[in-house]
PDB file of N, CA and C in Angstrom:
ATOM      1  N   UNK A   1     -13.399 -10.176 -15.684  1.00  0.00           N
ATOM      2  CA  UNK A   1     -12.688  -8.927 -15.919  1.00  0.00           C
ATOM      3  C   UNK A   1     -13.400  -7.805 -15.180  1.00  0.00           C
ATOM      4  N   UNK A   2     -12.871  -6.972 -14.578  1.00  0.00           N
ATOM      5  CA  UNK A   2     -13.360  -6.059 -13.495  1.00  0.00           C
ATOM      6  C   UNK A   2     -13.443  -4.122 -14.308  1.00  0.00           C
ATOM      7  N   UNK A   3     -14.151  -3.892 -14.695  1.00  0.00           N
ATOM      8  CA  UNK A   3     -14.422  -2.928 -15.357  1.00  0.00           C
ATOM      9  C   UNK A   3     -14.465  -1.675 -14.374  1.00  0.00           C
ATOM     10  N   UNK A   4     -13.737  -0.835 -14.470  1.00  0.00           N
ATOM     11  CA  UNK A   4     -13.263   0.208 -13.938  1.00  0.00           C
ATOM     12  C   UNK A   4     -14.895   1.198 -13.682  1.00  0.00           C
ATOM     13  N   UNK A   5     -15.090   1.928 -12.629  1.00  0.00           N
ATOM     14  CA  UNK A   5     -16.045   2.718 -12.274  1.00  0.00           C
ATOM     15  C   UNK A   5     -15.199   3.769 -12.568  1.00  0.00           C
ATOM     16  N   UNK A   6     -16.078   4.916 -13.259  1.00  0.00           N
ATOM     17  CA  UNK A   6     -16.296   6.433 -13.079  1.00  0.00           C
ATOM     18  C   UNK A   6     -16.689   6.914 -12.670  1.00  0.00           C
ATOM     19  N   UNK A   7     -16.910   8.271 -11.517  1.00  0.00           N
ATOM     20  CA  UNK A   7     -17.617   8.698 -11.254  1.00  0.00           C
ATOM     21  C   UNK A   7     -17.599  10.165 -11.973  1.00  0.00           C
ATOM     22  N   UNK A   8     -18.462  11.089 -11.242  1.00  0.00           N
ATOM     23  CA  UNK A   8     -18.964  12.239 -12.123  1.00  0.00           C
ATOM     24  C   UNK A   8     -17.530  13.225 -12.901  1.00  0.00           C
ATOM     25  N   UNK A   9     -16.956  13.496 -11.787  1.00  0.00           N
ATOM     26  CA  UNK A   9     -15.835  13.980 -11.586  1.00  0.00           C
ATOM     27  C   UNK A   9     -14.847  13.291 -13.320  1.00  0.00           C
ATOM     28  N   UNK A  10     -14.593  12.162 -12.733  1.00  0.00           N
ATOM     29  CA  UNK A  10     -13.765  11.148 -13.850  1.00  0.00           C
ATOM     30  C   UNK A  10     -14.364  11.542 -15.571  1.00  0.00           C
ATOM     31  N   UNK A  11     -16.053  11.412 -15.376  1.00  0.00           N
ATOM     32  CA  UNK A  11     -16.506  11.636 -16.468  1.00  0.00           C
ATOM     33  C   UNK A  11     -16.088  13.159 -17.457  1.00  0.00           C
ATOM     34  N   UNK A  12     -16.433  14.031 -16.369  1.00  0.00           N
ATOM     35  CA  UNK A  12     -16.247  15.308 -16.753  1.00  0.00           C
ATOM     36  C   UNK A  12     -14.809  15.449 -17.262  1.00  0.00           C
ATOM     37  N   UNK A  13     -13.899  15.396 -16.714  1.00  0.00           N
ATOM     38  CA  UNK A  13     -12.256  15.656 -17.007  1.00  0.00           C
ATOM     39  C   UNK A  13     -12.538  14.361 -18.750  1.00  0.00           C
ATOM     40  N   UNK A  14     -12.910  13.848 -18.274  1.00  0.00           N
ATOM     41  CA  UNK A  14     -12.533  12.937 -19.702  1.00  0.00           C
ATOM     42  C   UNK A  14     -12.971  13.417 -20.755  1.00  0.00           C
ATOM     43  N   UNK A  15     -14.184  13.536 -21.212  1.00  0.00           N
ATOM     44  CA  UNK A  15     -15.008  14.634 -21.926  1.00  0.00           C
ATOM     45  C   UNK A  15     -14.491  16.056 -22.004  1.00  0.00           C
ATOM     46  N   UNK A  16     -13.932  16.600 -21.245  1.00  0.00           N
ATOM     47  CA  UNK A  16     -13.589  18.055 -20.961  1.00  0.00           C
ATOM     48  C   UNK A  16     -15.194  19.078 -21.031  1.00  0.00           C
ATOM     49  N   UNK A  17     -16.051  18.082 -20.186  1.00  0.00           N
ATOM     50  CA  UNK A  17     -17.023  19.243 -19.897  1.00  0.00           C
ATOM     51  C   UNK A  17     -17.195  19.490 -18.808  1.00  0.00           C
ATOM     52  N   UNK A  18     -18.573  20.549 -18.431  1.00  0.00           N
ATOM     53  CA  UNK A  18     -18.709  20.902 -16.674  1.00  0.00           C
ATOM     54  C   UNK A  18     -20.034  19.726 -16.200  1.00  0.00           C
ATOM     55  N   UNK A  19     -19.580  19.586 -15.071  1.00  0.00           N
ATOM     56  CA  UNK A  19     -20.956  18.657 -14.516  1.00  0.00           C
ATOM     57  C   UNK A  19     -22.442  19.550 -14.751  1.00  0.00           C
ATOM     58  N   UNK A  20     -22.382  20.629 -14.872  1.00  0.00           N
ATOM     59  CA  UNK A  20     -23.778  20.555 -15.540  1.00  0.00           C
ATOM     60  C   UNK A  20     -24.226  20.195 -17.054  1.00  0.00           C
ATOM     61  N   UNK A  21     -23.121  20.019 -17.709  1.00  0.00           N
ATOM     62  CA  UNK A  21     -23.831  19.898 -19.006  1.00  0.00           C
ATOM     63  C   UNK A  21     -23.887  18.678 -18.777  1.00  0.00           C
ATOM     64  N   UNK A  22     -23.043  17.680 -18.079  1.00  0.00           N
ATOM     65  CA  UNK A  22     -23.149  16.138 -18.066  1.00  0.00           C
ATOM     66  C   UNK A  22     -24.644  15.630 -16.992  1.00  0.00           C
ATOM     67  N   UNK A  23     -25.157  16.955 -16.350  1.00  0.00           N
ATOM     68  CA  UNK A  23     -26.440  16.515 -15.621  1.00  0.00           C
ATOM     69  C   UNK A  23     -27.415  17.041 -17.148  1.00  0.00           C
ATOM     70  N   UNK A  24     -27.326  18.059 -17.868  1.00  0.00           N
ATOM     71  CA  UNK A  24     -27.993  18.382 -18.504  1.00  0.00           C
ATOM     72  C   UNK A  24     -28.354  17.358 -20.057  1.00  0.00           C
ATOM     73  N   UNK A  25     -26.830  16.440 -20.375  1.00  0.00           N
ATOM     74  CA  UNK A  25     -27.039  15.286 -21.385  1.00  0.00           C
ATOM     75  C   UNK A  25     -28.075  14.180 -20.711  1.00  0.00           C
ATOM     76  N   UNK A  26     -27.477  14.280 -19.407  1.00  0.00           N
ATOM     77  CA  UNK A  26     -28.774  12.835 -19.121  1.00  0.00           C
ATOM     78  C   UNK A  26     -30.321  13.369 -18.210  1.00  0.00           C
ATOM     79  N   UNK A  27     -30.480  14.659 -18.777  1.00  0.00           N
ATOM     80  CA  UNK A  27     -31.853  14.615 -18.367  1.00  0.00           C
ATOM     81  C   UNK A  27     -32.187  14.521 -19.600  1.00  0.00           C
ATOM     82  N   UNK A  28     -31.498  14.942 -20.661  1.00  0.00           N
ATOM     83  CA  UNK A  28     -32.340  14.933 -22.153  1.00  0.00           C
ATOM     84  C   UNK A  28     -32.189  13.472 -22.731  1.00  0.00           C
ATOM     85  N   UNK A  29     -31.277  12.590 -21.724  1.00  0.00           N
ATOM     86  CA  UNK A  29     -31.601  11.423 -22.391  1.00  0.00           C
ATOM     87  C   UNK A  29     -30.347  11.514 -23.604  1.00  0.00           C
ATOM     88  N   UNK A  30     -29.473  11.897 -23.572  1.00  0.00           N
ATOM     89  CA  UNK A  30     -28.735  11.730 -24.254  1.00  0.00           C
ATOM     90  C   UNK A  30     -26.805  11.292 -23.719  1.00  0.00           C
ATOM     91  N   UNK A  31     -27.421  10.654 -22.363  1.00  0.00           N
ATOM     92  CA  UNK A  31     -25.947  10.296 -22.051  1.00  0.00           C
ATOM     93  C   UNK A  31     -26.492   9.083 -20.897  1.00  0.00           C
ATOM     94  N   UNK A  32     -25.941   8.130 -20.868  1.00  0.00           N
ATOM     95  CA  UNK A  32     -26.425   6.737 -19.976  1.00  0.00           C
ATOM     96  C   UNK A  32     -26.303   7.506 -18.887  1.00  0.00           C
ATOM     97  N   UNK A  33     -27.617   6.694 -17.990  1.00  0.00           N
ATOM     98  CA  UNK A  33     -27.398   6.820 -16.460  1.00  0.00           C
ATOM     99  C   UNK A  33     -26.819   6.106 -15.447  1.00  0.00           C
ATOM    100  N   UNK A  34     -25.883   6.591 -14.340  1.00  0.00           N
ATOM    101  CA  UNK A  34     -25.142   5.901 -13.932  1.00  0.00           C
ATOM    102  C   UNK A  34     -25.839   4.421 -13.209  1.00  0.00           C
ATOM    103  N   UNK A  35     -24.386   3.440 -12.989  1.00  0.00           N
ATOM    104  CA  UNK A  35     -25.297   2.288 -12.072  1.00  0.00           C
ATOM    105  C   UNK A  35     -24.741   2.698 -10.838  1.00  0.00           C
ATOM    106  N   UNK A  36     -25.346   2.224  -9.279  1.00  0.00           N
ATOM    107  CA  UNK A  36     -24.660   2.256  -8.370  1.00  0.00           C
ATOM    108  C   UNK A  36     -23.787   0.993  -7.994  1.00  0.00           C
ATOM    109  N   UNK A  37     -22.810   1.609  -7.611  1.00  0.00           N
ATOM    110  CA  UNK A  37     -21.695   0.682  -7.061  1.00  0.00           C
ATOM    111  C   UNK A  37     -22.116  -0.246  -6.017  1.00  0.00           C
ATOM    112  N   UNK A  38     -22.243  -1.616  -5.728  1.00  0.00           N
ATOM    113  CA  UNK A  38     -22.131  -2.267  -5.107  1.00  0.00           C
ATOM    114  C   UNK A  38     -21.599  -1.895  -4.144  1.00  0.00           C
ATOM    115  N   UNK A  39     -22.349  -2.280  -2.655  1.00  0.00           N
ATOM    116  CA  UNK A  39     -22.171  -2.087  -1.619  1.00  0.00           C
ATOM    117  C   UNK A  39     -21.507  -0.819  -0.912  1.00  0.00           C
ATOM    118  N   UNK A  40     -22.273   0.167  -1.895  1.00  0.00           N
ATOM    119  CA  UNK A  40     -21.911   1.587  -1.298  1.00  0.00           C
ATOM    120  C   UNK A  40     -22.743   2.349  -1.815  1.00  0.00           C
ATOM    121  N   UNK A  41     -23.461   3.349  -1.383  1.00  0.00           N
ATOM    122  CA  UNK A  41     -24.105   4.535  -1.963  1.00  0.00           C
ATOM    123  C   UNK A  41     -24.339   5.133  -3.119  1.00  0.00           C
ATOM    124  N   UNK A  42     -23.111   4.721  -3.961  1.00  0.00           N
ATOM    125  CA  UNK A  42     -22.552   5.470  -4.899  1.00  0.00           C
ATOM    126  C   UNK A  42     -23.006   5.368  -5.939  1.00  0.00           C
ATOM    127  N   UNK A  43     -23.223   6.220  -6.966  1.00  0.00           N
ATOM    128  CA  UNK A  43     -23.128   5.731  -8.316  1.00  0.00           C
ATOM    129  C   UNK A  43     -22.230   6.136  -9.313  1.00  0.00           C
ATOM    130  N   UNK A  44     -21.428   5.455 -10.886  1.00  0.00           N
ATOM    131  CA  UNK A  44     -20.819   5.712 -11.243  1.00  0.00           C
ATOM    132  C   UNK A  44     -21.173   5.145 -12.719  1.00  0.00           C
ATOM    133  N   UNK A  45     -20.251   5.202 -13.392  1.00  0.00           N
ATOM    134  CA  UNK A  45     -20.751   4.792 -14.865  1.00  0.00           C
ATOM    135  C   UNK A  45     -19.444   3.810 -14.972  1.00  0.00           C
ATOM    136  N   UNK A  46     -19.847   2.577 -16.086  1.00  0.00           N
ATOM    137  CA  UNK A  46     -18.655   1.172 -15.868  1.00  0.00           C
ATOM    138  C   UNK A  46     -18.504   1.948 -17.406  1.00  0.00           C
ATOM    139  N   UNK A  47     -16.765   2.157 -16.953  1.00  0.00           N
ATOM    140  CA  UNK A  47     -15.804   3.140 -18.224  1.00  0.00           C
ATOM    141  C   UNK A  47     -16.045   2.190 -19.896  1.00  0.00           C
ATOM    142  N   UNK A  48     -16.735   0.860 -20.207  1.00  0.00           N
ATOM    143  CA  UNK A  48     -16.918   0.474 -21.064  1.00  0.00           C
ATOM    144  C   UNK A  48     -17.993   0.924 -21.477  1.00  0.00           C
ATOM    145  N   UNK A  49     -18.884   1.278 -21.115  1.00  0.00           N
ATOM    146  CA  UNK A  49     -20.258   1.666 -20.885  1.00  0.00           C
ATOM    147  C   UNK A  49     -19.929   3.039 -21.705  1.00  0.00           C
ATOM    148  N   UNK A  50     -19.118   4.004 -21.161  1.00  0.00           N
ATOM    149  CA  UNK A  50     -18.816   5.737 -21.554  1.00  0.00           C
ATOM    150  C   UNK A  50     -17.751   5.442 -22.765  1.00  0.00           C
ATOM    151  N   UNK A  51     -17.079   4.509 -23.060  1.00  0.00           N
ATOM    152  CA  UNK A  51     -16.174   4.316 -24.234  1.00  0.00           C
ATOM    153  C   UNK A  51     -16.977   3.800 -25.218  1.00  0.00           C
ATOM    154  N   UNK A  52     -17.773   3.198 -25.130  1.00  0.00           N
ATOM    155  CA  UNK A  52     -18.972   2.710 -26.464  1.00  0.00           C
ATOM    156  C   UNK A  52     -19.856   3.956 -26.775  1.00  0.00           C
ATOM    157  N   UNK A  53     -20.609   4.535 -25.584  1.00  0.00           N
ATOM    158  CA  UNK A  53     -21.607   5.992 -26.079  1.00  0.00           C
ATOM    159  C   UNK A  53     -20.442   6.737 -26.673  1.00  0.00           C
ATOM    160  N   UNK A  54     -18.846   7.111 -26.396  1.00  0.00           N
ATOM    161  CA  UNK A  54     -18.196   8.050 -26.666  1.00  0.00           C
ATOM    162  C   UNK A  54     -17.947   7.455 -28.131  1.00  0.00           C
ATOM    163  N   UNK A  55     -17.853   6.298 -28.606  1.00  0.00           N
ATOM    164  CA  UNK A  55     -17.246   5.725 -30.048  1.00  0.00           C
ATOM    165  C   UNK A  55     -19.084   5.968 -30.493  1.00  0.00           C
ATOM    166  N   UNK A  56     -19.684   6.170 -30.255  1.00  0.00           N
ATOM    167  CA  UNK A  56     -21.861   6.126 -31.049  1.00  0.00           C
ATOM    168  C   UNK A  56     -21.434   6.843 -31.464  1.00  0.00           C
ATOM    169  N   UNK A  57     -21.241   8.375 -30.416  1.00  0.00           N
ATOM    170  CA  UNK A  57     -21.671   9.842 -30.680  1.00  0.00           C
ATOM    171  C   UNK A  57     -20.882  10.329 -31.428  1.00  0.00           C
ATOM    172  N   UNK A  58     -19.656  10.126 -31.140  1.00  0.00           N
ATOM    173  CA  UNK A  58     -18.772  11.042 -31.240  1.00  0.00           C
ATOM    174  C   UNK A  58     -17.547  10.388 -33.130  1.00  0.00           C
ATOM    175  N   UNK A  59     -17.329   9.313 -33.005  1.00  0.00           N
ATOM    176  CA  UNK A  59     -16.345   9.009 -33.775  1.00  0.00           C
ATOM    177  C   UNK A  59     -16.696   9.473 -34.964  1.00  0.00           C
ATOM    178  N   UNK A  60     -18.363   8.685 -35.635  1.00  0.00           N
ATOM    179  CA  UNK A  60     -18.828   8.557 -36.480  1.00  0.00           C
ATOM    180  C   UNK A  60     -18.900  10.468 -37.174  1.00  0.00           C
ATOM    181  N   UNK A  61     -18.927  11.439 -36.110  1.00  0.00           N
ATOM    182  CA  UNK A  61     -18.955  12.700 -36.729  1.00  0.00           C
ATOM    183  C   UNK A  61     -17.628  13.261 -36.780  1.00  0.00           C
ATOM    184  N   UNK A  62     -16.638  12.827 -36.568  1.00  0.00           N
ATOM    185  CA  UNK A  62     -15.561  13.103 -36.677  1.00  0.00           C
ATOM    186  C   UNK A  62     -14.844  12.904 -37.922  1.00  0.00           C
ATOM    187  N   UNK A  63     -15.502  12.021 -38.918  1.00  0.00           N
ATOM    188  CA  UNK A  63     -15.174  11.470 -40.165  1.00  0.00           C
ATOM    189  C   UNK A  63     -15.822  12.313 -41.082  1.00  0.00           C
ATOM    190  N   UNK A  64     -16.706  12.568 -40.702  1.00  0.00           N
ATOM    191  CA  UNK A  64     -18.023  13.563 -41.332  1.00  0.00           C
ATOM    192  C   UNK A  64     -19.093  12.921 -41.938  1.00  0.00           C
ATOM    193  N   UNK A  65     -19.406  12.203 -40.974  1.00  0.00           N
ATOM    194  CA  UNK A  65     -20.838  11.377 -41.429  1.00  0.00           C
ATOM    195  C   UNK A  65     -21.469  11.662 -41.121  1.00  0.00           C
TER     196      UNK A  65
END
């Protein structure tokens, strides 16, 4: 199964934040760092990867736990 890449851009719109706060979660260590893409420069985050941290962080306070 081929798991979709994100890149920064993708991340941000999904979240609805600005790329600095998404540089500013993963210097504090509070948001995975990307992998690079195979056979290109790039790096991106594998969208299963950002749907599991997004169900950690986020669901569990949404209930009010």
């Amino acid at each position: 199964m081929n798991d979709k890449i994100l890149k920064t851009k993708d991340i941000c719109e999904l979240l609805q934040i600005s790329q600095t706060t998404l540089w500013r979660w993963r210097k504090a260590g509070q948001f995975p760092e990307p992998s690079r893409i195979p056979h290109t420069s790039y790096q991106g985050w594998h969208e299963k990867t950002v749907k599991q941290w997004f169900k950690t962080n986020f669901t569990n306070k949404c209930k009010g736990e």
